[in-house]
PDB file of N, CA and C in Angstrom:
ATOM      1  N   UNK A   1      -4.435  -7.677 -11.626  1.00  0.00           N
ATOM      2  CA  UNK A   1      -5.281  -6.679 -12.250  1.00  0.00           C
ATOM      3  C   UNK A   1      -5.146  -6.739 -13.768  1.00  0.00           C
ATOM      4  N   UNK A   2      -3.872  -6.892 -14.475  1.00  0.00           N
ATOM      5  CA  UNK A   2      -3.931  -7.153 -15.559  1.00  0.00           C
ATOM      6  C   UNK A   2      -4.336  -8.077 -16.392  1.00  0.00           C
ATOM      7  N   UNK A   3      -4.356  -9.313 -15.503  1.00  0.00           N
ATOM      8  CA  UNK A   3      -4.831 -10.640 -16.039  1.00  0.00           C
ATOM      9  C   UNK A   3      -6.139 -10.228 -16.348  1.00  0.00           C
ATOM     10  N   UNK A   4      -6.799 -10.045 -15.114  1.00  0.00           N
ATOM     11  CA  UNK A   4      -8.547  -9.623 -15.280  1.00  0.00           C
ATOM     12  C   UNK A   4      -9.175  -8.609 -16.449  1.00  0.00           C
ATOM     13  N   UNK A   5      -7.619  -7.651 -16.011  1.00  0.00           N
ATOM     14  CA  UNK A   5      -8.539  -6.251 -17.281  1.00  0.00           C
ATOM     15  C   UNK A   5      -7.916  -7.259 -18.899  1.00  0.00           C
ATOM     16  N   UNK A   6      -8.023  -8.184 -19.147  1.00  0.00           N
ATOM     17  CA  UNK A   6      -8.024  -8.554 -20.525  1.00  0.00           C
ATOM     18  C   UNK A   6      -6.831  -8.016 -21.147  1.00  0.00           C
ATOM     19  N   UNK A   7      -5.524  -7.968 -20.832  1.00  0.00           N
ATOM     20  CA  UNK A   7      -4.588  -7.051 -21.322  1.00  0.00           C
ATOM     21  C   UNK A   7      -3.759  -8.182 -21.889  1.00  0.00           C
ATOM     22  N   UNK A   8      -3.571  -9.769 -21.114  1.00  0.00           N
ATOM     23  CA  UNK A   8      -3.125 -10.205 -21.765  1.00  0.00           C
ATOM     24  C   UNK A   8      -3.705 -11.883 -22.267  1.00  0.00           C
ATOM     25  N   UNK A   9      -4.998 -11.871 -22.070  1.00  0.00           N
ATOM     26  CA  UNK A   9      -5.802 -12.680 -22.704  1.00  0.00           C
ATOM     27  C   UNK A   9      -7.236 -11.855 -22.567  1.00  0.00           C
ATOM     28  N   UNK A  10      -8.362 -11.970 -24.158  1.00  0.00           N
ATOM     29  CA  UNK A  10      -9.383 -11.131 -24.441  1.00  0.00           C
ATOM     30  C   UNK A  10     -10.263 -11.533 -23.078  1.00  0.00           C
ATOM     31  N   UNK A  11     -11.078 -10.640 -22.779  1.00  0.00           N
ATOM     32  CA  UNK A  11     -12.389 -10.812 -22.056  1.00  0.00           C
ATOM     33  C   UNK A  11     -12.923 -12.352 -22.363  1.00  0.00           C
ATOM     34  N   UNK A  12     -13.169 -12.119 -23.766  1.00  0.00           N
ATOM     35  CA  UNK A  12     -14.598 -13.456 -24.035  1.00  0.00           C
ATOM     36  C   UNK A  12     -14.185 -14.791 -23.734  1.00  0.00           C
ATOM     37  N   UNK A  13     -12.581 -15.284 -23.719  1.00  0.00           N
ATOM     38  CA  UNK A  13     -11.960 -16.273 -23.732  1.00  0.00           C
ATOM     39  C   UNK A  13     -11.731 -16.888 -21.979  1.00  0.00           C
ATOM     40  N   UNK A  14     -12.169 -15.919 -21.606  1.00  0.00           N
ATOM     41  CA  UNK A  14     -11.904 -16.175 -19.969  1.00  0.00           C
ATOM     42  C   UNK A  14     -13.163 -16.745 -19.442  1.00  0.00           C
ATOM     43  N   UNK A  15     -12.901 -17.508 -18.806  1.00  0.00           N
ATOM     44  CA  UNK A  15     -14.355 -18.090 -17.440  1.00  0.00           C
ATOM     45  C   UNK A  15     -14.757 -16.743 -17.658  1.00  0.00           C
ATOM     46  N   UNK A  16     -16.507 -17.091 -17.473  1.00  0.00           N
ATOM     47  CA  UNK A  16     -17.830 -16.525 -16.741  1.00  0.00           C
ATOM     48  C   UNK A  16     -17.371 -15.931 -15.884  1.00  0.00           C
ATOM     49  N   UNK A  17     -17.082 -16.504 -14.569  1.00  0.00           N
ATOM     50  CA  UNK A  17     -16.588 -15.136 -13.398  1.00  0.00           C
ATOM     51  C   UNK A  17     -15.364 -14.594 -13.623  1.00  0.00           C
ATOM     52  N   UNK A  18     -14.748 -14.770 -14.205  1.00  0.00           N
ATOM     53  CA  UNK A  18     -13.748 -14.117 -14.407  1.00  0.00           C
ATOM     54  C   UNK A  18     -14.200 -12.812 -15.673  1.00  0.00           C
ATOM     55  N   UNK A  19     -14.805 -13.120 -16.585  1.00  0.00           N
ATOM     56  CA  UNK A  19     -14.939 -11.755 -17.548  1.00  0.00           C
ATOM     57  C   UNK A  19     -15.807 -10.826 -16.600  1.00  0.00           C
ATOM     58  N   UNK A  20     -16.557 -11.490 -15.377  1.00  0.00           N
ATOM     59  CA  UNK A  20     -17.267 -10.651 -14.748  1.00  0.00           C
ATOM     60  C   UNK A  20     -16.882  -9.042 -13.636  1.00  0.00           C
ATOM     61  N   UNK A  21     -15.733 -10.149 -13.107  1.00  0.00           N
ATOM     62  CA  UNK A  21     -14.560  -9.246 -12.699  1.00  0.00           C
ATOM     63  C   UNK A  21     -14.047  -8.518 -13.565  1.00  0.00           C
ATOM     64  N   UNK A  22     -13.356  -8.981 -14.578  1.00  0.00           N
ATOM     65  CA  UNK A  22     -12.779  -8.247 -15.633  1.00  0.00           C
ATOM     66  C   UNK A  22     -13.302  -6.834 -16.154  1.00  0.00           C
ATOM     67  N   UNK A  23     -14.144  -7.018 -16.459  1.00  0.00           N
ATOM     68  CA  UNK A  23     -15.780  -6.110 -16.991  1.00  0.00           C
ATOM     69  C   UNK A  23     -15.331  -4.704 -16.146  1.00  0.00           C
ATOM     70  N   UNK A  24     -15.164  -4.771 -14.924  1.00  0.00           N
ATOM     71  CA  UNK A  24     -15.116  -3.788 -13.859  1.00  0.00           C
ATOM     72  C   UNK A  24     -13.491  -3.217 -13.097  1.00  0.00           C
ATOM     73  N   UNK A  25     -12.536  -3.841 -14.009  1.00  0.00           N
ATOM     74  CA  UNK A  25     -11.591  -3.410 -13.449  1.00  0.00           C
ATOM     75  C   UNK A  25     -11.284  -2.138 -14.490  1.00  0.00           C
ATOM     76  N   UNK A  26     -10.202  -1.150 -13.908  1.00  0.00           N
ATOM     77  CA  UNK A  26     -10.235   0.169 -14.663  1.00  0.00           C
ATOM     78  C   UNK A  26      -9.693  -0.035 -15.928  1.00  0.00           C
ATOM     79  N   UNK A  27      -8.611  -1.009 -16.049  1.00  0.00           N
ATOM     80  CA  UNK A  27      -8.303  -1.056 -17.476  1.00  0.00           C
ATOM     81  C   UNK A  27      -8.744  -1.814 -18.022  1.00  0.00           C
ATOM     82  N   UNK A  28      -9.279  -2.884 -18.303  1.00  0.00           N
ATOM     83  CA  UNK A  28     -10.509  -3.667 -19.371  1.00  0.00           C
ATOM     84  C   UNK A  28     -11.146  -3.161 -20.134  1.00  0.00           C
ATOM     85  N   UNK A  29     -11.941  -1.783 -19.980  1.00  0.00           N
ATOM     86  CA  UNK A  29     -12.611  -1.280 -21.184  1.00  0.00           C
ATOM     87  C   UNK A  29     -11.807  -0.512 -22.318  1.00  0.00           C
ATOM     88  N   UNK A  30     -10.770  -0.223 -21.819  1.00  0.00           N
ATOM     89  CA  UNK A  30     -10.008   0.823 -23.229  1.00  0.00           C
ATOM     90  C   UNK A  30      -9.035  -0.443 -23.122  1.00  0.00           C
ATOM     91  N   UNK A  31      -8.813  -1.563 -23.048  1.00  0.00           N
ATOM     92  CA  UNK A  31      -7.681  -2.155 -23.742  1.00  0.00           C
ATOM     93  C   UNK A  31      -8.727  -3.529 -24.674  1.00  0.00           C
ATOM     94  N   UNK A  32     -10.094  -3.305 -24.147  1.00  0.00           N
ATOM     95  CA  UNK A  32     -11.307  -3.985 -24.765  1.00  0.00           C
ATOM     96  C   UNK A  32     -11.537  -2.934 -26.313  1.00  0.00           C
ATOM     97  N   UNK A  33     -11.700  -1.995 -26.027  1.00  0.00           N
ATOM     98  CA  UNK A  33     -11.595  -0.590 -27.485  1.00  0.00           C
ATOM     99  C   UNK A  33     -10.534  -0.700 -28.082  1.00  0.00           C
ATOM    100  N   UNK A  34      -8.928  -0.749 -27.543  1.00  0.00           N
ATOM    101  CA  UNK A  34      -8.233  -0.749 -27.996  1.00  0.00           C
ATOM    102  C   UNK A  34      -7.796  -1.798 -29.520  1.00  0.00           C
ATOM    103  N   UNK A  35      -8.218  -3.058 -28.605  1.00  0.00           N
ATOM    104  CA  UNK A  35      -8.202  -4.517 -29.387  1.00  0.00           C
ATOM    105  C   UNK A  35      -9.426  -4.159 -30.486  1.00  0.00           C
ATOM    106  N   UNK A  36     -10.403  -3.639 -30.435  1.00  0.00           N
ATOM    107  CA  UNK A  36     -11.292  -3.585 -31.032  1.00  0.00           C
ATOM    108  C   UNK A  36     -10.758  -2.909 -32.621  1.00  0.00           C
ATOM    109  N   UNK A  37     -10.388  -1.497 -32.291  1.00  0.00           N
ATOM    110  CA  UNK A  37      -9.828  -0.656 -32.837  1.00  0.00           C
ATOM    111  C   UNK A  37      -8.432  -1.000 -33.935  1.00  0.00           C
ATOM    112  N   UNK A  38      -7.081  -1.927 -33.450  1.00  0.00           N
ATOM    113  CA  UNK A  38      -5.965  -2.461 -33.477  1.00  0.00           C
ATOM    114  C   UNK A  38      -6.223  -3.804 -34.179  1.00  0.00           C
ATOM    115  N   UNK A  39      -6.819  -4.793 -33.444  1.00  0.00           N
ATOM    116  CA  UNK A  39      -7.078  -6.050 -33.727  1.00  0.00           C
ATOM    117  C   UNK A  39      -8.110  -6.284 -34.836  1.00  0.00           C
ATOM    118  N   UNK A  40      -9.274  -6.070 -35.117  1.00  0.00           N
ATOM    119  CA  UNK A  40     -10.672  -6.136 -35.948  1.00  0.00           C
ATOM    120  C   UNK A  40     -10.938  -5.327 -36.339  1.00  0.00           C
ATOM    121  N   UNK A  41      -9.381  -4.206 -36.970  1.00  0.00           N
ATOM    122  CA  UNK A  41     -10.059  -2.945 -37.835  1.00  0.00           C
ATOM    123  C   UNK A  41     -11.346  -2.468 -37.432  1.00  0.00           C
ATOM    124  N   UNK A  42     -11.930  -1.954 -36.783  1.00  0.00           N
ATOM    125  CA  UNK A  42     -13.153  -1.123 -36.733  1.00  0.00           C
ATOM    126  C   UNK A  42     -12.272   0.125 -36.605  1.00  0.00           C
ATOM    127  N   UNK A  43     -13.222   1.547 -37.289  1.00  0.00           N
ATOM    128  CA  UNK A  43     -12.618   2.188 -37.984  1.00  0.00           C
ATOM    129  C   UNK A  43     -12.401   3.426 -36.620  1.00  0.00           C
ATOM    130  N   UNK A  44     -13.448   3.336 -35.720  1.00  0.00           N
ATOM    131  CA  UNK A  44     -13.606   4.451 -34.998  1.00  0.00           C
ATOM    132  C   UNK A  44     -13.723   3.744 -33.355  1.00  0.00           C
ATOM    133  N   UNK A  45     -13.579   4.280 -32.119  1.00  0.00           N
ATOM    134  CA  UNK A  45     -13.658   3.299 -30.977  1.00  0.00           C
ATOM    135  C   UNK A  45     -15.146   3.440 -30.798  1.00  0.00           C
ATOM    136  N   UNK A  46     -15.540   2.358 -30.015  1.00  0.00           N
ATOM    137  CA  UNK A  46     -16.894   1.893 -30.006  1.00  0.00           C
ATOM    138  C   UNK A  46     -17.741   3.058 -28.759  1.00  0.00           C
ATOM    139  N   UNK A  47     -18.496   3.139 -28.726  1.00  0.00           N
ATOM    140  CA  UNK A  47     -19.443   4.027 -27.620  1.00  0.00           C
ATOM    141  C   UNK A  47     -20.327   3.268 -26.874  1.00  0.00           C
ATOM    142  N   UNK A  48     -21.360   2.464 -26.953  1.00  0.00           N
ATOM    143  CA  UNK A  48     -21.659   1.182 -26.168  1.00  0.00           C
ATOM    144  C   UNK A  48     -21.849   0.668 -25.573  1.00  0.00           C
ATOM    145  N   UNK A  49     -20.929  -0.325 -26.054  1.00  0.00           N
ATOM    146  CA  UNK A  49     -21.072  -1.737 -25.502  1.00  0.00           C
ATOM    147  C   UNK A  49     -19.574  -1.993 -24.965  1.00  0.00           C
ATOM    148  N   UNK A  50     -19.280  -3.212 -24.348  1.00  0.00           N
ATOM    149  CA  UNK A  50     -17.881  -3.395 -23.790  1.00  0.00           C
ATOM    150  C   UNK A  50     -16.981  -2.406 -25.011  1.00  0.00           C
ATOM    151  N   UNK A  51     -15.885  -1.875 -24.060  1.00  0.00           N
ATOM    152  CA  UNK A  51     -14.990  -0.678 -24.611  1.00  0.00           C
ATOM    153  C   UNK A  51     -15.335   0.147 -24.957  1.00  0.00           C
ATOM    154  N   UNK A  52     -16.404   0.602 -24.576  1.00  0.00           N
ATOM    155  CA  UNK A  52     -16.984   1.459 -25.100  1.00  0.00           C
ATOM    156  C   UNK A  52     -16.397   2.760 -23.924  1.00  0.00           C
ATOM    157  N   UNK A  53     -16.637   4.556 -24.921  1.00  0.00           N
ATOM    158  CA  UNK A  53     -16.644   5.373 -23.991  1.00  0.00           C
ATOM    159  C   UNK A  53     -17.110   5.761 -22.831  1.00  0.00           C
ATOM    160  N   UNK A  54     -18.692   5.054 -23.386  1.00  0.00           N
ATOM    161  CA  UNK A  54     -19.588   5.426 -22.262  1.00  0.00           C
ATOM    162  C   UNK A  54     -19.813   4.858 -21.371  1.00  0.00           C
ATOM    163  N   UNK A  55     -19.168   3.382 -21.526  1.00  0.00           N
ATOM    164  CA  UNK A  55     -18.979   2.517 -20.194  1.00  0.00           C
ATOM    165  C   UNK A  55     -17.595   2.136 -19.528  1.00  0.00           C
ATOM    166  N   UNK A  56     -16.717   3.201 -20.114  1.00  0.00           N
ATOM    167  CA  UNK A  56     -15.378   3.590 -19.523  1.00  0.00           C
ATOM    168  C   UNK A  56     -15.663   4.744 -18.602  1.00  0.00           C
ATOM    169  N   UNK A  57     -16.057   5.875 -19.507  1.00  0.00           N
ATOM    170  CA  UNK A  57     -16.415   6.888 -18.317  1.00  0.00           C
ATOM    171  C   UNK A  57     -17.247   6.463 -16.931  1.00  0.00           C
ATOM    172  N   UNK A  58     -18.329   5.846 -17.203  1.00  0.00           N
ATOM    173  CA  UNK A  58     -18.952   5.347 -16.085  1.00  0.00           C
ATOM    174  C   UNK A  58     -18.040   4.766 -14.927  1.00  0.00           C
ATOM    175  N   UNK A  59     -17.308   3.538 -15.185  1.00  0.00           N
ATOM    176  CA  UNK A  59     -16.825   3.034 -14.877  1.00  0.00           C
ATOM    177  C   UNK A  59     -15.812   4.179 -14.093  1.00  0.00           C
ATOM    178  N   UNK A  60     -14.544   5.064 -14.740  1.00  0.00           N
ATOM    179  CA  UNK A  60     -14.077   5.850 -13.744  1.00  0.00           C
ATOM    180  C   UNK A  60     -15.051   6.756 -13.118  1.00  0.00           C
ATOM    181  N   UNK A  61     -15.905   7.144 -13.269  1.00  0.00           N
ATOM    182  CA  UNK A  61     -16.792   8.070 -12.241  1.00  0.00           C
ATOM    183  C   UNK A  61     -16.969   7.294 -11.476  1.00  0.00           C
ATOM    184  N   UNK A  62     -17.765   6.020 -11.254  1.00  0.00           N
ATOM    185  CA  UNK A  62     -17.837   5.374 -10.421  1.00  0.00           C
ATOM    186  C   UNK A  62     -16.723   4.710  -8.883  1.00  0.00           C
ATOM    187  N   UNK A  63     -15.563   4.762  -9.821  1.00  0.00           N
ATOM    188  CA  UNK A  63     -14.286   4.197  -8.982  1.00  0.00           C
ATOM    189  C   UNK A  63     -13.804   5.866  -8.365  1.00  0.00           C
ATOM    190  N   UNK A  64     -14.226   7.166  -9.262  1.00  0.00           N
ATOM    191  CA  UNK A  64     -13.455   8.493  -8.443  1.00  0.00           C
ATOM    192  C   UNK A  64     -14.679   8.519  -7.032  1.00  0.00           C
ATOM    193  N   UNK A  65     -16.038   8.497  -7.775  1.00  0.00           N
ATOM    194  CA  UNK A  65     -16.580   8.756  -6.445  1.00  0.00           C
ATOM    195  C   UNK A  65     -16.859   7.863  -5.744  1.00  0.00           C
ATOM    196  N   UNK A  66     -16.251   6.513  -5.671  1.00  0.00           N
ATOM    197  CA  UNK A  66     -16.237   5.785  -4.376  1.00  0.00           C
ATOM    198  C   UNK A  66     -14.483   6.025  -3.670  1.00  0.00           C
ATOM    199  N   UNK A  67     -13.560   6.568  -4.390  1.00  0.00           N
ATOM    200  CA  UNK A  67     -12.541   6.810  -4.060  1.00  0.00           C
ATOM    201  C   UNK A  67     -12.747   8.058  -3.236  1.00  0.00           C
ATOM    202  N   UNK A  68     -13.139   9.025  -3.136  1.00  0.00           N
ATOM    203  CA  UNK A  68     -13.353  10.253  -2.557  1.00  0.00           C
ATOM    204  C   UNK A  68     -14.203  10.315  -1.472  1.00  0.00           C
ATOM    205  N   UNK A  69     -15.349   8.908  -1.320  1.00  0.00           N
ATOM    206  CA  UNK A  69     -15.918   8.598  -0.018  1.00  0.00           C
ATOM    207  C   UNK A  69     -14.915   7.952   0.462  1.00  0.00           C
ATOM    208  N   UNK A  70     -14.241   7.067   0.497  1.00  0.00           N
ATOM    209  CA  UNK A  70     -13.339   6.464   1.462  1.00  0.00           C
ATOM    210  C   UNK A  70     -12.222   7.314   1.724  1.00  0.00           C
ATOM    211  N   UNK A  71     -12.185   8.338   1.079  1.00  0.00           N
ATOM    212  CA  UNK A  71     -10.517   9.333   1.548  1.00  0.00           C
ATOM    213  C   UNK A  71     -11.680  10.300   2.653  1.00  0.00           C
ATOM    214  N   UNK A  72     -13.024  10.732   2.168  1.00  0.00           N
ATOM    215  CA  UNK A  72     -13.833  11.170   2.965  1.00  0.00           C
ATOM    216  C   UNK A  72     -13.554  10.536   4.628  1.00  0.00           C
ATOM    217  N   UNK A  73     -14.332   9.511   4.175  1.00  0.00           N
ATOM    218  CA  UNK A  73     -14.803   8.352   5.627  1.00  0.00           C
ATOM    219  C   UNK A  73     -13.080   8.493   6.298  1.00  0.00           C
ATOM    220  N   UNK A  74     -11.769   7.812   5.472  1.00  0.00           N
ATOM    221  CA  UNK A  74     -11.008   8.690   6.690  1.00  0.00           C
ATOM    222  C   UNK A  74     -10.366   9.549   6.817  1.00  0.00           C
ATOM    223  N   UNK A  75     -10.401  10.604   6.408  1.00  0.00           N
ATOM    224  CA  UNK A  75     -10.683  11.749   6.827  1.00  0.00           C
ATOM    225  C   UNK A  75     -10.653  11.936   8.206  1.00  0.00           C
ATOM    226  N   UNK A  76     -12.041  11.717   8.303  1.00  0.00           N
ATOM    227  CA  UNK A  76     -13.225  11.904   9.408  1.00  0.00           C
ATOM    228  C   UNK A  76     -12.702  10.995  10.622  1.00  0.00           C
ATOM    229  N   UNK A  77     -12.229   9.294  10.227  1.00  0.00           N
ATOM    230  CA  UNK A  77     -11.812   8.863  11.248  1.00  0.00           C
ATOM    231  C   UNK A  77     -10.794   9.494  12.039  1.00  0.00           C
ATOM    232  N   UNK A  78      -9.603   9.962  11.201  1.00  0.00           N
ATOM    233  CA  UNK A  78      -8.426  10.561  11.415  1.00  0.00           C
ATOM    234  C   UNK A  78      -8.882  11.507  12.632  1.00  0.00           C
ATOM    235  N   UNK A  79      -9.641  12.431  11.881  1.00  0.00           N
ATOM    236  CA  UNK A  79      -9.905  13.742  13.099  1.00  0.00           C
ATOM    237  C   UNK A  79     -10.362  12.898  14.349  1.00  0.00           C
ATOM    238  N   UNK A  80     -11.645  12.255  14.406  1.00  0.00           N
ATOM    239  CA  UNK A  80     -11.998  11.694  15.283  1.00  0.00           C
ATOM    240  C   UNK A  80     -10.982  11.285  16.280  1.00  0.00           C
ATOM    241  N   UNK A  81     -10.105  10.555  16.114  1.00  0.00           N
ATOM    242  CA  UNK A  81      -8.688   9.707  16.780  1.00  0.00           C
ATOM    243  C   UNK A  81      -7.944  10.918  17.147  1.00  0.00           C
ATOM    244  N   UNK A  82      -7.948  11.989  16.556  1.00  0.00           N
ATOM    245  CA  UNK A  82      -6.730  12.740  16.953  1.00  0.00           C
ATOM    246  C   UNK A  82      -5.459  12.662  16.315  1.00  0.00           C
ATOM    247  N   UNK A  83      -5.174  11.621  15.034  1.00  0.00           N
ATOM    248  CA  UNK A  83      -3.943  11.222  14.484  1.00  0.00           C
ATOM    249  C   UNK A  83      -3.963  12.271  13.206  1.00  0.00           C
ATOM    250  N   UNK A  84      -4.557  12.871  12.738  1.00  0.00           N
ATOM    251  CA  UNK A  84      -4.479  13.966  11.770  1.00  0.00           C
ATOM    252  C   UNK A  84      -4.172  15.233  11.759  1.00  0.00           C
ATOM    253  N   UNK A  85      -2.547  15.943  11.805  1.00  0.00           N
ATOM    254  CA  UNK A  85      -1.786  17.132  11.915  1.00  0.00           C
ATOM    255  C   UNK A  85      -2.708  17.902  11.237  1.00  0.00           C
ATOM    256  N   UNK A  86      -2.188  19.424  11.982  1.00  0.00           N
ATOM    257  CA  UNK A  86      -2.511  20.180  10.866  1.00  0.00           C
ATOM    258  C   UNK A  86      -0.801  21.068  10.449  1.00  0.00           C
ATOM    259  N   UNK A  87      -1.111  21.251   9.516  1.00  0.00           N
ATOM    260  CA  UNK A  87       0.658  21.759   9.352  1.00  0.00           C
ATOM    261  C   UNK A  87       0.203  23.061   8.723  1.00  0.00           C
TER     262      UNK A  87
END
């Protein structure tokens, strides 16, 4: 996961499928801002484009609400089966 999120080589320097993956793992975009910010003096973090806020936030909304369907989905299996206490 770290290799991919660019933490310890940049996004742009990596294979095509690999920045593609990268792009989408949770830490790539703020350590993409970070470098931005740290590395190439820019004065303020970017909003945007890669590292950006607005495609960080996306990015965790996206990973909470597919995280909350699959705790959903089992959930649901659980009850179904009968393997889910109630305490």
């Amino acid at each position: 996961m770290v290799f991919f999120g660019g933490a310890i080589i940049p996004l742009s320097q990596l294979p095509g499928w690999m920045q593609d993956i990268g792009r989408f793992t949770p830490i790539s975009q703020g350590v993409v801002g970070l470098r931005a910010v740290m590395i190439d003096g820019q004065t303020s973090f970017p909003l945007g484009r890669d590292g950006g806020i607005v495609w960080m936030v996306a990015i965790r909304a996206a990973y909470l609400v597919i995280g909350i369907a699959a705790f959903g989905l089992g959930e649901a299996r659980a009850r179904r089966r009968g393997s889910l206490g109630r305490y």
